[in-house]
C-alpha atoms as a PDB file:
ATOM      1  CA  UNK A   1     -17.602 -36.023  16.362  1.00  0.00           C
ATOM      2  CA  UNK A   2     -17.159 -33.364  18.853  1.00  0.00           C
ATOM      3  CA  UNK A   3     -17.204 -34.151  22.391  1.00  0.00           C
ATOM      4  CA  UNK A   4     -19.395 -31.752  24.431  1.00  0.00           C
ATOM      5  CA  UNK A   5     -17.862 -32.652  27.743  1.00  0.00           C
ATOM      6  CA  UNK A   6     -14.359 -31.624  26.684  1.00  0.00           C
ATOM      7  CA  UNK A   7     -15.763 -28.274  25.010  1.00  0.00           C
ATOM      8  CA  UNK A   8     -17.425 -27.467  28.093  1.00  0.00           C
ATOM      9  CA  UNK A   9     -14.424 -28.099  30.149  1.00  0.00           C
ATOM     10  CA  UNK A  10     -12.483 -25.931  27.919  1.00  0.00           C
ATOM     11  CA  UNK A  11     -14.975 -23.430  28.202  1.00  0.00           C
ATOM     12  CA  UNK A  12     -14.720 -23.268  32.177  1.00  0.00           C
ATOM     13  CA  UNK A  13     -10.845 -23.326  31.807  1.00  0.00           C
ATOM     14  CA  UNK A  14     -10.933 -20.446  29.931  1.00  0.00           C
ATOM     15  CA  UNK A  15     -12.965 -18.425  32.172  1.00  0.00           C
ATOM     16  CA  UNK A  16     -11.334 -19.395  35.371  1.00  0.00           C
ATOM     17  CA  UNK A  17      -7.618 -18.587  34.148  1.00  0.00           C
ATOM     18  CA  UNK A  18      -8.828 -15.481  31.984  1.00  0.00           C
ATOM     19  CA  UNK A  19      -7.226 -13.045  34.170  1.00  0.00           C
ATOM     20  CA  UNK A  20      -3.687 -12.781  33.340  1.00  0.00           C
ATOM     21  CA  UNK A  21      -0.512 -12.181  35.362  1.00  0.00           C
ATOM     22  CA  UNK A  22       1.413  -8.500  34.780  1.00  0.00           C
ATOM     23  CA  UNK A  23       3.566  -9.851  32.032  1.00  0.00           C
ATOM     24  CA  UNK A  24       6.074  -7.944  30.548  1.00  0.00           C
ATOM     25  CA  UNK A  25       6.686  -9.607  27.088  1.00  0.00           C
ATOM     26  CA  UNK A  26       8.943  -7.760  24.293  1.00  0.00           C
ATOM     27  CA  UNK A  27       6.493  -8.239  21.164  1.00  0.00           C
ATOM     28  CA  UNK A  28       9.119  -8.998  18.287  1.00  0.00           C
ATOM     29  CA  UNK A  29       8.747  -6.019  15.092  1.00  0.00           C
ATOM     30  CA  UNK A  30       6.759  -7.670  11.454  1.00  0.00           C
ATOM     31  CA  UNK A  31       5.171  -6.413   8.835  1.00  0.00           C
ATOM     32  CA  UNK A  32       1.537  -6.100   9.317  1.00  0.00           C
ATOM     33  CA  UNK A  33       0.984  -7.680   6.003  1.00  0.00           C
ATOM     34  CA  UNK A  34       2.609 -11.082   7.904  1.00  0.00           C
ATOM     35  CA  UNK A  35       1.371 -14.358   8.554  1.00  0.00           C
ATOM     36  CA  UNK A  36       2.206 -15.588  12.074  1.00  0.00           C
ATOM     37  CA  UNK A  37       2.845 -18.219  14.110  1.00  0.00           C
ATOM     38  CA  UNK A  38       4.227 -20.045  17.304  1.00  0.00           C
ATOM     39  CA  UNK A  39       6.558 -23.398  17.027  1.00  0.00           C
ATOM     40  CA  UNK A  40       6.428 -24.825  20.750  1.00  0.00           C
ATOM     41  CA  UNK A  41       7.707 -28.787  21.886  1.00  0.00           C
ATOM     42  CA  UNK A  42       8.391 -30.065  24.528  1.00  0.00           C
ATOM     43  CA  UNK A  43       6.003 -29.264  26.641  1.00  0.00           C
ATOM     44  CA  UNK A  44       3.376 -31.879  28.707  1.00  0.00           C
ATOM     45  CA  UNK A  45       5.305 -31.426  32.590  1.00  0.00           C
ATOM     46  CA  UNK A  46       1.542 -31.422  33.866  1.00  0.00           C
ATOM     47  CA  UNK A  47       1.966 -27.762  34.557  1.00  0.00           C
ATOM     48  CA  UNK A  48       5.879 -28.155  36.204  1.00  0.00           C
ATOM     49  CA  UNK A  49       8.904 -25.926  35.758  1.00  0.00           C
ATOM     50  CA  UNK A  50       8.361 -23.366  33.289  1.00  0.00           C
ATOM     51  CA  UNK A  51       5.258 -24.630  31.446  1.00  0.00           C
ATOM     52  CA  UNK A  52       2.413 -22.091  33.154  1.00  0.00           C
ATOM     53  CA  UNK A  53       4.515 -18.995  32.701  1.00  0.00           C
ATOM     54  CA  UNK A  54       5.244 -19.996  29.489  1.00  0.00           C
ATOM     55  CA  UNK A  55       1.872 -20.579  28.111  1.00  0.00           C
ATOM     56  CA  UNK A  56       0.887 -17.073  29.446  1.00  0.00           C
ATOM     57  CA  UNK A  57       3.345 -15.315  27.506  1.00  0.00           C
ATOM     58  CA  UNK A  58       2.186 -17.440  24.344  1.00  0.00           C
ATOM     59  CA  UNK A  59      -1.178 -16.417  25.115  1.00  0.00           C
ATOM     60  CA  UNK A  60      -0.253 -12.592  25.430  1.00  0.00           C
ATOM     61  CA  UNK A  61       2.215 -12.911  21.967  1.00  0.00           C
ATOM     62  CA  UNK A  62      -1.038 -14.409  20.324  1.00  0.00           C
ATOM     63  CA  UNK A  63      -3.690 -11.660  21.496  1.00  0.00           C
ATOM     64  CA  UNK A  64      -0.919  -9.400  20.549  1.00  0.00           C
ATOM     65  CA  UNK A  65       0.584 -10.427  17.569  1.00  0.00           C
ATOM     66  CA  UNK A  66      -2.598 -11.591  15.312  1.00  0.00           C
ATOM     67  CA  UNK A  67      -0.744 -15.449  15.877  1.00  0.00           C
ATOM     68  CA  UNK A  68      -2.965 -17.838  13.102  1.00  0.00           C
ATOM     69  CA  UNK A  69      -1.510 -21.365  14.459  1.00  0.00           C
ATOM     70  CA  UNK A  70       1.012 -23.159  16.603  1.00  0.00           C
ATOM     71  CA  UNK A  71       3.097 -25.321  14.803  1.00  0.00           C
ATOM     72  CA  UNK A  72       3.467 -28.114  17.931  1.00  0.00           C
ATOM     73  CA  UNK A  73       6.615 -29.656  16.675  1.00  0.00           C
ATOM     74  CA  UNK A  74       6.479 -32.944  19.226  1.00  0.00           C
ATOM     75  CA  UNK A  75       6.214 -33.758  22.579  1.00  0.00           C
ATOM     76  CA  UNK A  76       3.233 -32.043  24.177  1.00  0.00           C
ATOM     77  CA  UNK A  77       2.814 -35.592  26.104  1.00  0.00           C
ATOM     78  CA  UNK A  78       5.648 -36.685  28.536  1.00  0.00           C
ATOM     79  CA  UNK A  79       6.993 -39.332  29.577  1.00  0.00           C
ATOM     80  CA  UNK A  80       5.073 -42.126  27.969  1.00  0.00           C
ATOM     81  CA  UNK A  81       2.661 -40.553  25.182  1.00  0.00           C
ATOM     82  CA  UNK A  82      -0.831 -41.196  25.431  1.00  0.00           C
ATOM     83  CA  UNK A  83      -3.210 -43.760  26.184  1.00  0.00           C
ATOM     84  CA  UNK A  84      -6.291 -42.765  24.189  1.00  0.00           C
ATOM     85  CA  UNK A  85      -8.498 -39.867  23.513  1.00  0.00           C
ATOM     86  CA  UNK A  86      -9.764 -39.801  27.163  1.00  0.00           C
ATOM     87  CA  UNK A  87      -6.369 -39.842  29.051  1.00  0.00           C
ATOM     88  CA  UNK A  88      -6.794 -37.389  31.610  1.00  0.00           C
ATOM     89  CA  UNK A  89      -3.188 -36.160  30.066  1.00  0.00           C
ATOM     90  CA  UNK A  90      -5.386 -34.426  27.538  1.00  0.00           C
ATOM     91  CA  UNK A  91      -6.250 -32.008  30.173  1.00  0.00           C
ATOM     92  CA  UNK A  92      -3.324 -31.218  32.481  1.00  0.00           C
ATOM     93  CA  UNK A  93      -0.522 -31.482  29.743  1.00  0.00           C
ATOM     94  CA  UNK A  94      -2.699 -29.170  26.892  1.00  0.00           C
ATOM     95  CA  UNK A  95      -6.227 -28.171  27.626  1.00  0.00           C
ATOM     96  CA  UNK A  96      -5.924 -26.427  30.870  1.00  0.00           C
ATOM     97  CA  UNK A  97      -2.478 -24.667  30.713  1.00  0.00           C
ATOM     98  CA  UNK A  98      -2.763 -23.370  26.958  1.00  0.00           C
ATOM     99  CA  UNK A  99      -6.128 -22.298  27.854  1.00  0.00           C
ATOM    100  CA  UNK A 100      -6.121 -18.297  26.920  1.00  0.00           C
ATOM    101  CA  UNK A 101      -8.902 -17.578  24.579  1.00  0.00           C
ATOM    102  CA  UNK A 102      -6.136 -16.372  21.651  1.00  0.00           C
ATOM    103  CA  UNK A 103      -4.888 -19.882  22.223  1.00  0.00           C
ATOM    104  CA  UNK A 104      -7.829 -21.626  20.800  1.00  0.00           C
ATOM    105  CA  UNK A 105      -6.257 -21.460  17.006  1.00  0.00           C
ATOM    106  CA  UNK A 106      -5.274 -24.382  14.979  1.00  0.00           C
ATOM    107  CA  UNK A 107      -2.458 -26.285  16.607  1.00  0.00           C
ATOM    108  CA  UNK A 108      -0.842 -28.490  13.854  1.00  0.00           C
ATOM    109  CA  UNK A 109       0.762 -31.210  15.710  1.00  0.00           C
ATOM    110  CA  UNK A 110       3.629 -34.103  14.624  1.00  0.00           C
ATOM    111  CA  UNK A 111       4.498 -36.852  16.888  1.00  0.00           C
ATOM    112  CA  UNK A 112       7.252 -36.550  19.362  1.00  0.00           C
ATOM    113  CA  UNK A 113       9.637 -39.294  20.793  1.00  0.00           C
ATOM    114  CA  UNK A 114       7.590 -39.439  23.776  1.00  0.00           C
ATOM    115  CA  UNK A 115       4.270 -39.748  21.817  1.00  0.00           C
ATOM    116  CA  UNK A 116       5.734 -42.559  20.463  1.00  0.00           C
ATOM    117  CA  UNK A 117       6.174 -44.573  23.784  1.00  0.00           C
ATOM    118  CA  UNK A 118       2.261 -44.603  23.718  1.00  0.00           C
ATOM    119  CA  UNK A 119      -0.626 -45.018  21.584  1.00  0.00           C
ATOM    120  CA  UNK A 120       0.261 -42.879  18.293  1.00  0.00           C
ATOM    121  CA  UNK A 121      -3.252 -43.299  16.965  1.00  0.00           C
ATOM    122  CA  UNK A 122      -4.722 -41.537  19.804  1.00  0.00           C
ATOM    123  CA  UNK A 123      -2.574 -38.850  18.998  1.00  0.00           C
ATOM    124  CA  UNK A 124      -4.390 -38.110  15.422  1.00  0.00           C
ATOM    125  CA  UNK A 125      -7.903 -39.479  16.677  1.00  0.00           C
ATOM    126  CA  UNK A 126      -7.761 -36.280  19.172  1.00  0.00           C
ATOM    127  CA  UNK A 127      -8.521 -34.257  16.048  1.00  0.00           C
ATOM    128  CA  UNK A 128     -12.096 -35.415  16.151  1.00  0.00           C
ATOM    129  CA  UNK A 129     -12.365 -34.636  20.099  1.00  0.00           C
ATOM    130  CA  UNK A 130     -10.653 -30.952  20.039  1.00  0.00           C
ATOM    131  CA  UNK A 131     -11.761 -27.731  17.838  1.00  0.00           C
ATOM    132  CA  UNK A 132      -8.086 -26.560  17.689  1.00  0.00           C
ATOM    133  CA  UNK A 133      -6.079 -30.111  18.040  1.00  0.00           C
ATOM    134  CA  UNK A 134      -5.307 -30.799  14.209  1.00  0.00           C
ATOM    135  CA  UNK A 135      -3.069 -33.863  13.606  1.00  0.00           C
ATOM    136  CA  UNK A 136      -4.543 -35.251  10.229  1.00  0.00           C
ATOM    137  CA  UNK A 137      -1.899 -37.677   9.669  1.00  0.00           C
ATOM    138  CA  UNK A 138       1.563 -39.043  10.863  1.00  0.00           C
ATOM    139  CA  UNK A 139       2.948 -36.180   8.236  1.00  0.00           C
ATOM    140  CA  UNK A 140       1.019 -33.761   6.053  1.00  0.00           C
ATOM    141  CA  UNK A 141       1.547 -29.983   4.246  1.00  0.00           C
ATOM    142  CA  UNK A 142      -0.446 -27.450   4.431  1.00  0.00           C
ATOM    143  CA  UNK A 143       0.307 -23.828   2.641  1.00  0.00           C
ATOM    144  CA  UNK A 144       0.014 -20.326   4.409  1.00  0.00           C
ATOM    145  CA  UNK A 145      -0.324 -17.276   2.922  1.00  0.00           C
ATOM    146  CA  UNK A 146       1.019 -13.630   3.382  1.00  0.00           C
ATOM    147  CA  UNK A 147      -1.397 -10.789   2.861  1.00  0.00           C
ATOM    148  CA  UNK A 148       0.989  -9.661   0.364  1.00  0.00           C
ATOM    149  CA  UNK A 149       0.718 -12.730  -1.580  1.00  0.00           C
ATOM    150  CA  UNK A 150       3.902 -14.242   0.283  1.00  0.00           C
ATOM    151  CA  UNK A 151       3.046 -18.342   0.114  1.00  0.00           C
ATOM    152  CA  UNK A 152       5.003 -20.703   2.168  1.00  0.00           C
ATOM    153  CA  UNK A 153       5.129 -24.773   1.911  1.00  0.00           C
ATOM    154  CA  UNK A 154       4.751 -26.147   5.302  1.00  0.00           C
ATOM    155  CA  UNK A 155       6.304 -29.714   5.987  1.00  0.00           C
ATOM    156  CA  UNK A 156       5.139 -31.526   9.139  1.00  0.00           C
ATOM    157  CA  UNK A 157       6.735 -34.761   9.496  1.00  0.00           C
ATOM    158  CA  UNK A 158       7.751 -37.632  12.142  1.00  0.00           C
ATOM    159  CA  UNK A 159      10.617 -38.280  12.264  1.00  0.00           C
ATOM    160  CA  UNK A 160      10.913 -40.659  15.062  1.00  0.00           C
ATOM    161  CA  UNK A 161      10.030 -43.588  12.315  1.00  0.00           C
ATOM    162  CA  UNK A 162      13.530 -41.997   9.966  1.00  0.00           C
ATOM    163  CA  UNK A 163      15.722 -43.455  12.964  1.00  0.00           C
ATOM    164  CA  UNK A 164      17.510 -47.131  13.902  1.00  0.00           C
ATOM    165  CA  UNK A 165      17.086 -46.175  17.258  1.00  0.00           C
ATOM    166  CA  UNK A 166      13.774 -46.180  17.417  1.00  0.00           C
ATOM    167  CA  UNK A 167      12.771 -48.659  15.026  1.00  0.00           C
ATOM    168  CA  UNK A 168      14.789 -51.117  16.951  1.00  0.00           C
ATOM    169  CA  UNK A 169      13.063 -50.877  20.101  1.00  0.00           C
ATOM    170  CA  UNK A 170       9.689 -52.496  19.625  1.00  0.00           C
ATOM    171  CA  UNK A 171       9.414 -52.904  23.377  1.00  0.00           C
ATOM    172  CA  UNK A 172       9.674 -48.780  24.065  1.00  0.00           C
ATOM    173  CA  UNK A 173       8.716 -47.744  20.547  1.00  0.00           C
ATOM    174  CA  UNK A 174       6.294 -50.079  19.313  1.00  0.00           C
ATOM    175  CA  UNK A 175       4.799 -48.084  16.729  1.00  0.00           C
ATOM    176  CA  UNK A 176       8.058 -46.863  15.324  1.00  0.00           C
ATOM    177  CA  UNK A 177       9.201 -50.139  13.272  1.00  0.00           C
ATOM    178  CA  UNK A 178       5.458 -50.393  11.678  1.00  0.00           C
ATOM    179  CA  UNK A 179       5.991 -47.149   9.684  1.00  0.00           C
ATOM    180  CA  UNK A 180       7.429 -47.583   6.211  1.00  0.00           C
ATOM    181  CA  UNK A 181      10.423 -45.120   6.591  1.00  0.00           C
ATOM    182  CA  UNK A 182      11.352 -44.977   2.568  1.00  0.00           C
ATOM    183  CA  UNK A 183       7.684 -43.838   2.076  1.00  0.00           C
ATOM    184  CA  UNK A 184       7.667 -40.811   4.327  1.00  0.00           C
ATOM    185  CA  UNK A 185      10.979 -39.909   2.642  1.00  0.00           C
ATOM    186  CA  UNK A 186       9.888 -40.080  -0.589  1.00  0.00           C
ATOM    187  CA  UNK A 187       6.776 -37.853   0.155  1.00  0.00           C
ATOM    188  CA  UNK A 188       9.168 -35.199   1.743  1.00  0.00           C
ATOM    189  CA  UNK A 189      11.002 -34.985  -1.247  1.00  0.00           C
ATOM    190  CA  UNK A 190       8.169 -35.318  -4.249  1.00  0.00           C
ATOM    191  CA  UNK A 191       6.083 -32.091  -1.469  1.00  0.00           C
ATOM    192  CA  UNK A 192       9.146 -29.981  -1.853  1.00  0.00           C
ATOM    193  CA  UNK A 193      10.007 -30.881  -5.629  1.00  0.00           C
ATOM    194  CA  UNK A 194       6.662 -29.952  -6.575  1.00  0.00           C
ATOM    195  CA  UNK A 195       6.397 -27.053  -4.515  1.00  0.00           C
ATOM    196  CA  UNK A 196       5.840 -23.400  -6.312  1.00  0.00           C
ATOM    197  CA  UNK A 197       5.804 -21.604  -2.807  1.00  0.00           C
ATOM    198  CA  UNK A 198       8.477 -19.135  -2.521  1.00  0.00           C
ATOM    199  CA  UNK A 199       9.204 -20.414   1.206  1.00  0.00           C
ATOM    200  CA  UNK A 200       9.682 -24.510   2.019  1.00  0.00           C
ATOM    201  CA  UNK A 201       9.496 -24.689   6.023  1.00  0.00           C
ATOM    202  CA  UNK A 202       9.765 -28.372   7.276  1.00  0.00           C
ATOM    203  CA  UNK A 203       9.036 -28.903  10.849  1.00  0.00           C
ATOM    204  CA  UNK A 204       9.641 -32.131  12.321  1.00  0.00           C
ATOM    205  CA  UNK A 205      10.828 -33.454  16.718  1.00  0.00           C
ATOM    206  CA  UNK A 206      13.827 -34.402  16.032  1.00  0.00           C
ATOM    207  CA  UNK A 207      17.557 -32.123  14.514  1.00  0.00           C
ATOM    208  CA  UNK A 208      19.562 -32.885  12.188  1.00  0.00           C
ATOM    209  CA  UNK A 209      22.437 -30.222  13.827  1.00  0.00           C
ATOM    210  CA  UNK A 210      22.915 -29.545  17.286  1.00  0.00           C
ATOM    211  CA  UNK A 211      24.709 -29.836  20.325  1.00  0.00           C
ATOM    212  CA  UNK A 212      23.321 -32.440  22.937  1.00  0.00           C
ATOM    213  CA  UNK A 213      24.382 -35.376  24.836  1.00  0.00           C
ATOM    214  CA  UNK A 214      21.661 -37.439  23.449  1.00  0.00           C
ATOM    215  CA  UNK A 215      22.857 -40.223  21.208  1.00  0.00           C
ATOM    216  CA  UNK A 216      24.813 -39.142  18.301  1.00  0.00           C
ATOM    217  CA  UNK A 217      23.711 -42.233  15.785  1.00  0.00           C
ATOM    218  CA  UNK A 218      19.972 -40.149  15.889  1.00  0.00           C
ATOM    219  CA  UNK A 219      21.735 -36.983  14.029  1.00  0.00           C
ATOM    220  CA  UNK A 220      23.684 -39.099  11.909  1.00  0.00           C
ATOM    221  CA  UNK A 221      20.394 -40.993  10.420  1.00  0.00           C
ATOM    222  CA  UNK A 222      18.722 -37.748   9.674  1.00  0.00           C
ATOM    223  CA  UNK A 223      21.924 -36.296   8.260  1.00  0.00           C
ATOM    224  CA  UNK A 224      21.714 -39.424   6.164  1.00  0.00           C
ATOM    225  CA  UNK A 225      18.321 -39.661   4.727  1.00  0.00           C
ATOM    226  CA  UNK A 226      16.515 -36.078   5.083  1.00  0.00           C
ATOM    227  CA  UNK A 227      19.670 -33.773   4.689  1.00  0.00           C
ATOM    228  CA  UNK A 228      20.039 -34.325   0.771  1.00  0.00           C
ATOM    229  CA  UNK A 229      16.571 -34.009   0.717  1.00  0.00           C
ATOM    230  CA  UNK A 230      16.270 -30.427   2.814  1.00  0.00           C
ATOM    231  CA  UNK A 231      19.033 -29.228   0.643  1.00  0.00           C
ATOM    232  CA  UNK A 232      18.720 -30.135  -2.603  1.00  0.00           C
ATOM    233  CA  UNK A 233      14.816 -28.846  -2.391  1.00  0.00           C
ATOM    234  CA  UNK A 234      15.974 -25.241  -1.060  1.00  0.00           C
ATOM    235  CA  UNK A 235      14.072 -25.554   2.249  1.00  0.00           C
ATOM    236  CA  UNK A 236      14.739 -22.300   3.995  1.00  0.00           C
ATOM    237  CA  UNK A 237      14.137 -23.257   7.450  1.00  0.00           C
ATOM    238  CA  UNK A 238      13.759 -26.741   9.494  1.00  0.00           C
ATOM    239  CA  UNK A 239      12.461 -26.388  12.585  1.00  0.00           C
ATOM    240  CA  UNK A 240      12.250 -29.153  15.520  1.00  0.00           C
ATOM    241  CA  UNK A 241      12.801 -29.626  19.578  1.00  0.00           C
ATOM    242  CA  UNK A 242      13.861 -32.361  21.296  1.00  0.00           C
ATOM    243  CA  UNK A 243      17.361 -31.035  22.898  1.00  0.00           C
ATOM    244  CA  UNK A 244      15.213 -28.451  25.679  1.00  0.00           C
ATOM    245  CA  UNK A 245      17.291 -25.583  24.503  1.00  0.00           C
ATOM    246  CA  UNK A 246      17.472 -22.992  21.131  1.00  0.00           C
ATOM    247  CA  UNK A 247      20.095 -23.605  18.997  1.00  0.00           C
ATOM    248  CA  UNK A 248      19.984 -21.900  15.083  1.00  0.00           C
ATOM    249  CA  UNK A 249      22.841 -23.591  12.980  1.00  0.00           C
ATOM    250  CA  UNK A 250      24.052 -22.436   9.724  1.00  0.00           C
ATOM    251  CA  UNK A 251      26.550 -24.839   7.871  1.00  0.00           C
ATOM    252  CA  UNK A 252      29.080 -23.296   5.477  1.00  0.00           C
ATOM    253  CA  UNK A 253      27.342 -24.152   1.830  1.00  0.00           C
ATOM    254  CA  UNK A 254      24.014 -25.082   3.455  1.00  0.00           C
ATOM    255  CA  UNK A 255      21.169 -22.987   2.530  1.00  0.00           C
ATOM    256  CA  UNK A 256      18.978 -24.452   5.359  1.00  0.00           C
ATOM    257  CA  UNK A 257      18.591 -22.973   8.625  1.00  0.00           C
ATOM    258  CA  UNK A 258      18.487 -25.515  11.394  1.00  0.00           C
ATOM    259  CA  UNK A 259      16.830 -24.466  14.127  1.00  0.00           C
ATOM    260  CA  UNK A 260      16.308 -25.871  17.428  1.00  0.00           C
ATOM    261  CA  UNK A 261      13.402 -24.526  19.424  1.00  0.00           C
ATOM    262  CA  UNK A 262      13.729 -24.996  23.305  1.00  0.00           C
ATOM    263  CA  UNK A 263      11.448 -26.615  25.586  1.00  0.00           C
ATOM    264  CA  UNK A 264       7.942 -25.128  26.776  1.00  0.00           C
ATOM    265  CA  UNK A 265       8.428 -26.854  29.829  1.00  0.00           C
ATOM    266  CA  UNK A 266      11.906 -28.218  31.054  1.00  0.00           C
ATOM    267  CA  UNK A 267      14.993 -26.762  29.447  1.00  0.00           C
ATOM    268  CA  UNK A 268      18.877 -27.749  29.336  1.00  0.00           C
ATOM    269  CA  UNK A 269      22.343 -26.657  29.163  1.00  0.00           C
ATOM    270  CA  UNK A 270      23.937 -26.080  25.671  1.00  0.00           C
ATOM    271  CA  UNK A 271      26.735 -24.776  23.878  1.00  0.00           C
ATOM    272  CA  UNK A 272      28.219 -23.466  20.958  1.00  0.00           C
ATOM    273  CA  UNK A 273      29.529 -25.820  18.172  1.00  0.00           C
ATOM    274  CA  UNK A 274      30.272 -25.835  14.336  1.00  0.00           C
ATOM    275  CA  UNK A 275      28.169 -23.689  12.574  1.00  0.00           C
ATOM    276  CA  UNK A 276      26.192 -22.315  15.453  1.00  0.00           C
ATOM    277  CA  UNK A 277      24.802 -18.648  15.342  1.00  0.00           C
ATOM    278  CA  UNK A 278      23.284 -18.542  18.302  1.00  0.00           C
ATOM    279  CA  UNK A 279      21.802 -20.892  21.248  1.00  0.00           C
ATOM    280  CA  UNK A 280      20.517 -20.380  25.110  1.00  0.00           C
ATOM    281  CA  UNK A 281      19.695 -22.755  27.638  1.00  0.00           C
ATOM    282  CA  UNK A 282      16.494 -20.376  28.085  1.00  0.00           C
ATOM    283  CA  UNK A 283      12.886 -22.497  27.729  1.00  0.00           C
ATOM    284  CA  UNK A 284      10.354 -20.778  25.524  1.00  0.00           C
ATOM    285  CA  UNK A 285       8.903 -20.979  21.785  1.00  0.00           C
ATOM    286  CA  UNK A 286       9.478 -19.099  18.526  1.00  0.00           C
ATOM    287  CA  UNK A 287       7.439 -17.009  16.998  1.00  0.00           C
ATOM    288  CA  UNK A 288       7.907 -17.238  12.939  1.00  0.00           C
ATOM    289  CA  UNK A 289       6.492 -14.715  10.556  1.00  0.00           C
ATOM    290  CA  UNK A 290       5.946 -15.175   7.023  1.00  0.00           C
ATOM    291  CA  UNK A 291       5.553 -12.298   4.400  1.00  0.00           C
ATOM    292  CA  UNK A 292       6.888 -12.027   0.611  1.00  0.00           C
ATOM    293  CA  UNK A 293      10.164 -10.128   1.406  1.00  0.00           C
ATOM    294  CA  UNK A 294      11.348 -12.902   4.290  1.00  0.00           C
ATOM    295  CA  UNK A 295      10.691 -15.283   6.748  1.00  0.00           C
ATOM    296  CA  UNK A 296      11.687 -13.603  10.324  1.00  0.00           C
ATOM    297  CA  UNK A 297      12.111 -15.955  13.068  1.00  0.00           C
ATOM    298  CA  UNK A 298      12.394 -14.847  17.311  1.00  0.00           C
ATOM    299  CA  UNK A 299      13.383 -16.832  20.226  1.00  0.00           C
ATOM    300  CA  UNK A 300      11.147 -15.884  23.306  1.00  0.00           C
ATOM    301  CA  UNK A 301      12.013 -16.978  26.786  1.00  0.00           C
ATOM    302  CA  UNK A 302      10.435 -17.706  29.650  1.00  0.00           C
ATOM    303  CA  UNK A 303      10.062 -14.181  30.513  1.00  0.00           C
ATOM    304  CA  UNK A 304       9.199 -12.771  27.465  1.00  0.00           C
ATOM    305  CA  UNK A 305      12.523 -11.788  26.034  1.00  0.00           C
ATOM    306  CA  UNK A 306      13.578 -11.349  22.470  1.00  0.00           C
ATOM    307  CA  UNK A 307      16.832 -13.304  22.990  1.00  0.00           C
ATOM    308  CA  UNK A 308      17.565 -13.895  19.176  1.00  0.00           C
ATOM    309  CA  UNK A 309      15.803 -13.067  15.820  1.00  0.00           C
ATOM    310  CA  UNK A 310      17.003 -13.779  12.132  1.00  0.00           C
ATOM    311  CA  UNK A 311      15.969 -12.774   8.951  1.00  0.00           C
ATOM    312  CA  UNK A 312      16.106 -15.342   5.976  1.00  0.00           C
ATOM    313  CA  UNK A 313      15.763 -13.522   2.317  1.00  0.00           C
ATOM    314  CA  UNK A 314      16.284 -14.645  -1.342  1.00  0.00           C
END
């Protein structure tokens, strides 16, 4: 059930911040027959660093751009998750900085790291509290549709579960160890087996490719157990966060493009490695568009710059 004091508090959010900054935001080129949306992660800094300016320029690309969803691939809450439906986190990490009226689409959200230090459940009970806040499940699918008849398999998963790290640390992660990590991975690859979409997106927190000084063993599990999977499945794009920075890998014989999208909030240094194409220590989000000729994807920075588009075709 709906809660009417966190509608009406939406309601005055979006009438006090309604007025928009001069923004000066290069709108990426797509087909008008297109289905788009926004990936953002990494976000919840409580308003800090980047995360304001940044959710103004996602609210001008979605009044703009005819945006349908925001794919929130992890980490909306930092440092330590969520407590339950009524943390006050609700409010300062989400409801009142992503709070332009275009902005009140579906968000389709997976778990992060970070949502995993708290109370996961809370996470996908929020669905019931929040019109736009859709988090049905740990991981689910969902198909979108070009209107030129362009259909594309979306994969959300959690992927904090598919790593040792995690799993190990009941006293940090305490949620992680409880989910059956075989399962998931066996649902990922029966979704994309059985898919007849021309397009298989999966978007998940965590990479499988990038450069970072995070720990190395969490890229080498999901090489290990979702790689073969993404591959052998022709998945055209995986999407994720986690490093604060954009990074789009192509590996010779891969038919996947890994892409990291930066932070919404906080972003890092990064640089070039094997099989990179491009990457920027620049916060921001993509924008992804969907129609039957290709999937285009754009990196947007903090101040509303194209930095990098690709096209993916088949």
């Amino acid at each position: 059930m709906k809660r009417t004091f966190f509608s009406i508090l939406i309601i005055f959010a979006t009438i006090i911040s309604f007025a928009q900054d001069n923004l000066s935001v290069t709108l990426p080129k797509v087909s008008k027959s297109a289905v788009n949306f926004i990936v953002a992660n990494d976000l919840g800094r409580n308003g800090y660093y980047e995360q304001k300016p940044i959710a103004k320029i996602m609210g001008y690309v979605a009044e703009n751009m005819d945006i349908e969803m925001v794919a929130a691939a992890g980490d909306v809450h930092h440092f330590e998750g969520v407590a339950s439906i009524a943390d006050p986190l609700w409010m300062t990490n989400y409801e009142l900085i992503y709070d332009h009226p275009e902005l009140m689409i579906d968000w389709n959200v997976v778990c992060g790291n970070h949502e995993y230090r708290g109370n996961t459940q809370a996470v996908l009970d929020y669905t019931h509290v929040s019109r736009r806040w859709n988090a049905p499940a740990k991981y689910y699918t969902k198909v979108i549709t070009s209107k030129d008849g362009g259909s594309c398999r979306l994969v959300f998963i959690d992927t904090t579960p598919l790593m040792d790290k995690y799993r190990n640390d009941t006293v940090t992660y305490p949620d992680a160890y409880k989910q059956d990590a075989t399962v998931q991975l066996q649902w990922i690859d029966s979704v994309l087996l059985h898919s007849s979409e021309k397009w298989k997106i999966v978007i998940g927190h965590h990479p499988l490719y990038a450069e970072t000084k995070k720990d190395e063993e969490e890229r080498i599990d999901m090489q290990t157990r979702l790689a073969p999977i993404l591959e052998k499945n022709g998945v055209n794009v995986y999407f994720c966060g986690h490093i604060h920075n954009f990074q789009h890998i192509r590996h010779a014989g891969s038919s996947v493009n890994y892409v990291v999208n930066s932070a919404g909030s906080l972003s890092r240094p990064v640089k070039s490695v094997e099989g990179t194409v491009f990457c920027s220590s620049d916060p921001g989000f993509t924008i992804c568009s969907v129609d039957n000729k290709a999937i285009k994807f754009f990196f947007i920075n903090h101040k509303g710059e194209e930095i990098h588009n690709y096209t993916v075709v088949k």
